[in-house]
Protein backbone atom coordinates (compact mmCIF):
# COMPACT_ATOMS: atom_id res chain seq x y z
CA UNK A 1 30.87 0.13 8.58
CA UNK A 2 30.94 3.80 8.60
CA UNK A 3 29.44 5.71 10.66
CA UNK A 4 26.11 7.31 9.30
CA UNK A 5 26.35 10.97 10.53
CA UNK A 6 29.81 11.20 8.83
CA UNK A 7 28.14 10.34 5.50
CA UNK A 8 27.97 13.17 2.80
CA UNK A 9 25.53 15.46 2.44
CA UNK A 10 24.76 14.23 -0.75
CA UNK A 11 24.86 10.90 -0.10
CA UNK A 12 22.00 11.45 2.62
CA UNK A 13 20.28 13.36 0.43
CA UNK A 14 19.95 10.11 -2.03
CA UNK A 15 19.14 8.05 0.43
CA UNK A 16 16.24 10.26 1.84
CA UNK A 17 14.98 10.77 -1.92
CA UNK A 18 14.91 6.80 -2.19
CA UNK A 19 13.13 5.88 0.81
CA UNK A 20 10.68 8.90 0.22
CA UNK A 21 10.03 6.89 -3.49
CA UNK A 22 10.70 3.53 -2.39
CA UNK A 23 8.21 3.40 0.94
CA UNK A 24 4.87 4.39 -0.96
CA UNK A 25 5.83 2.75 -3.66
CA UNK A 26 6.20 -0.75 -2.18
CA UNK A 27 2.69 0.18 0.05
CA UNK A 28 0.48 1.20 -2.81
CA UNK A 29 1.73 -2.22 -4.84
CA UNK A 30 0.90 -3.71 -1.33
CA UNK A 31 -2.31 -2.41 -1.38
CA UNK A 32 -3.30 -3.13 -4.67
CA UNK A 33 -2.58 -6.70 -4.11
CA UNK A 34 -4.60 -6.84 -1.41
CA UNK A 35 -7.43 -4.56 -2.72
CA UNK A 36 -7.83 -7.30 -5.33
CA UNK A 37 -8.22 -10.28 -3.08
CA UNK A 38 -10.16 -9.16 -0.04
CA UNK A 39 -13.67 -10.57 0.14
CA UNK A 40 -15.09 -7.51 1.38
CA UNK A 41 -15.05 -3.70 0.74
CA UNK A 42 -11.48 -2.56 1.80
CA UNK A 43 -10.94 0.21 4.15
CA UNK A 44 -9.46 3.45 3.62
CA UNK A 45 -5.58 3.52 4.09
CA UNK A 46 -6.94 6.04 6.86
CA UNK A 47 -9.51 3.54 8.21
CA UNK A 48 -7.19 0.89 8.50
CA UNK A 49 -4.99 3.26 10.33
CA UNK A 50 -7.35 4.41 12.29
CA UNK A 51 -8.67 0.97 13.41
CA UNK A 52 -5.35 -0.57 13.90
CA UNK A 53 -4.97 2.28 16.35
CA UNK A 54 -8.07 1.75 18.18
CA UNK A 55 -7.60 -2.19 18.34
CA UNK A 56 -4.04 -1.39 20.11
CA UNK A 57 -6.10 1.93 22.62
CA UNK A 58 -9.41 -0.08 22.82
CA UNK A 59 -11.19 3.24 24.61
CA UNK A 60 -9.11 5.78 22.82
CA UNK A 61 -10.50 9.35 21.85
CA UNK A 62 -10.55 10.76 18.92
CA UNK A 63 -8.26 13.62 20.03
CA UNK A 64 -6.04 10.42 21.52
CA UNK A 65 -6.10 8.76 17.87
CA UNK A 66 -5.74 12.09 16.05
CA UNK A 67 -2.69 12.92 18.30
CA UNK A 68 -0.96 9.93 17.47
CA UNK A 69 -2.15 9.03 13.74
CA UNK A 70 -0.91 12.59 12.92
CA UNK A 71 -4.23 13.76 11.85
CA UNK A 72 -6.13 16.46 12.53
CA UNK A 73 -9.21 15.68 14.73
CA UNK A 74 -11.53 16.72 12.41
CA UNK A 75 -10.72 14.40 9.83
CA UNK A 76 -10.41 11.61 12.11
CA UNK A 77 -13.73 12.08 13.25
CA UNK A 78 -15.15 12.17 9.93
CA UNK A 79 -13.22 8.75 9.50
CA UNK A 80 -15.11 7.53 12.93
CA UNK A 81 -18.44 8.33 11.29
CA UNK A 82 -17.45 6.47 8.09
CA UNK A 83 -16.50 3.14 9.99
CA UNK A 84 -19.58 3.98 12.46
CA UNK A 85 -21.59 3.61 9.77
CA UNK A 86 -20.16 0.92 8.30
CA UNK A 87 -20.05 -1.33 11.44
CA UNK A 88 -16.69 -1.43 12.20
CA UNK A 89 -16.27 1.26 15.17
CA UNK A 90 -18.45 1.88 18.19
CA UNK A 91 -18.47 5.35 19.93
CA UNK A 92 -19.21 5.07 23.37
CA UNK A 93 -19.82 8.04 25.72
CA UNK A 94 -17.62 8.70 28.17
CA UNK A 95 -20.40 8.38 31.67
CA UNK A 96 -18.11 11.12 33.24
CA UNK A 97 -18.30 13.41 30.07
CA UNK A 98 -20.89 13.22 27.85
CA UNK A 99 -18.81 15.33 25.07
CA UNK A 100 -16.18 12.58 25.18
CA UNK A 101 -16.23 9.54 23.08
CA UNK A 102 -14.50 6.51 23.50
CA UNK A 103 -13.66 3.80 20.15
CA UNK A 104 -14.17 0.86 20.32
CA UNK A 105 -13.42 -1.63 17.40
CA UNK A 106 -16.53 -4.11 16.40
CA UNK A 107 -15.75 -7.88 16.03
CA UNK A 108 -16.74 -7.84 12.41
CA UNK A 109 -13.50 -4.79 12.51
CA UNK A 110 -11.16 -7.51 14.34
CA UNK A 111 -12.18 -10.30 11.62
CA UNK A 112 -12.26 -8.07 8.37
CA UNK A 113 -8.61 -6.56 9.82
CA UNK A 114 -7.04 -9.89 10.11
CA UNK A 115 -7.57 -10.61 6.95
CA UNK A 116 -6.17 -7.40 5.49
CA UNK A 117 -3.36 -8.51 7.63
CA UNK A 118 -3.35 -11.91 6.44
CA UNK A 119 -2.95 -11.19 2.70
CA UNK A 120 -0.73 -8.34 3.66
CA UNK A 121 1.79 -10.73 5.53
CA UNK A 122 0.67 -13.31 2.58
CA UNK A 123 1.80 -11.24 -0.40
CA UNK A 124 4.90 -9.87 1.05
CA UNK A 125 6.44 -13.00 2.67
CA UNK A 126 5.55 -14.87 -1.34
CA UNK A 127 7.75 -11.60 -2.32
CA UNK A 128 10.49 -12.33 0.48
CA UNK A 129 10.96 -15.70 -0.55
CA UNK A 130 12.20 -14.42 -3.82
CA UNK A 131 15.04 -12.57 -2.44
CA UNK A 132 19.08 -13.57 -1.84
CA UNK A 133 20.02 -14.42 1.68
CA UNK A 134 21.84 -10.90 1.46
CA UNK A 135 18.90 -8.91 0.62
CA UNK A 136 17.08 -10.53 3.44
CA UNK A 137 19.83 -9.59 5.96
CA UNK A 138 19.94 -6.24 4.82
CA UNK A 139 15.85 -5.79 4.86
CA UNK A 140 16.19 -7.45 8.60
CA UNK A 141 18.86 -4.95 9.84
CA UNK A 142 16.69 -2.00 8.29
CA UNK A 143 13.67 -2.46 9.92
CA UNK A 144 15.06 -1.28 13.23
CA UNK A 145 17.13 1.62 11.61
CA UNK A 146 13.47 2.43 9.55
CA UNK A 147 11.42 1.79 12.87
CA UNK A 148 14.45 4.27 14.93
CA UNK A 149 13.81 6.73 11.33
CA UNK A 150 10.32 6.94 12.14
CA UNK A 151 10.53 7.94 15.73
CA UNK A 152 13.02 10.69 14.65
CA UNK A 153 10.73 12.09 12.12
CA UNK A 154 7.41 11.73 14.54
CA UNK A 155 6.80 15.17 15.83
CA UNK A 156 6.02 13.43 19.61
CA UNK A 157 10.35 12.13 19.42
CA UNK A 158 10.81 16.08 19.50
């Protein structure tokens, strides 16, 4: 297999353009899936973002979650409020600083998460099964190239 830096320009360039279509596309069908099924009222793309973060930096700020969600910390705090209110996020004062809050995620967050996860990992494993063997290798060997694409394109990889 070639090596991808001596691809052509425009052959990069088709392959950016179809995982810039393909990505969002197969997230928002995702999504809608999952918006159908879920018991409860469905976070925010950014909530569920947001708390995913928070459940993997239990004590995080919101400068720490804006910093790495690639948000601006204005809008993440708004999101804080939003899940605040809705009784998925606790803010809890730092006893140090009392101008610094640290997120933590509720249990009814943890249980209404896992089951966005659930029907996530439901609805595209029922869509894996209908693939060929090949297209299951090659969706295997691209999450690590997607996963390395990601940390090129995240501003902290600079």
């Amino acid at each position: 297999m070639p090596d991808s830096r001596d691809a052509s320009a425009p052959d990069t360039d088709r392959l950016a353009l179809a995982l810039a279509e393909c990505l969002p596309e197969l997230n928002r069908a995702l999504e809608r899936r999952v918006t159908q099924e879920i018991r409860h009222p469905k976070p925010s793309e950014a909530q569920i973002a947001l708390l995913r973060f928070v459940m993997r930096h239990e004590g995080a700020t919101v400068r720490e979650a804006a910093d790495a969600l690639l948000m601006r910390p204005n809008n993440v705090s708004a999101l804080v409020s939003q899940l605040t209110e809705a009784g998925l996020l606790e803010r809890r004062r730092d006893p140090a600083d009392k101008r610094i809050a640290h997120l933590h995620p509720t249990p009814r967050a943890r249980r209404e998460l896992a089951d966005v996860q659930r029907l996530r990992t439901a609805h595209l494993t029922r869509a894996l099964h209908l693939l060929t063997d090949g297209e299951m290798d090659a969706l295997g060997s691209a999450v690590g190239a997607l996963t390395s694409l990601a940390r090129h394109i995240h501003p902290a990889a600079d």
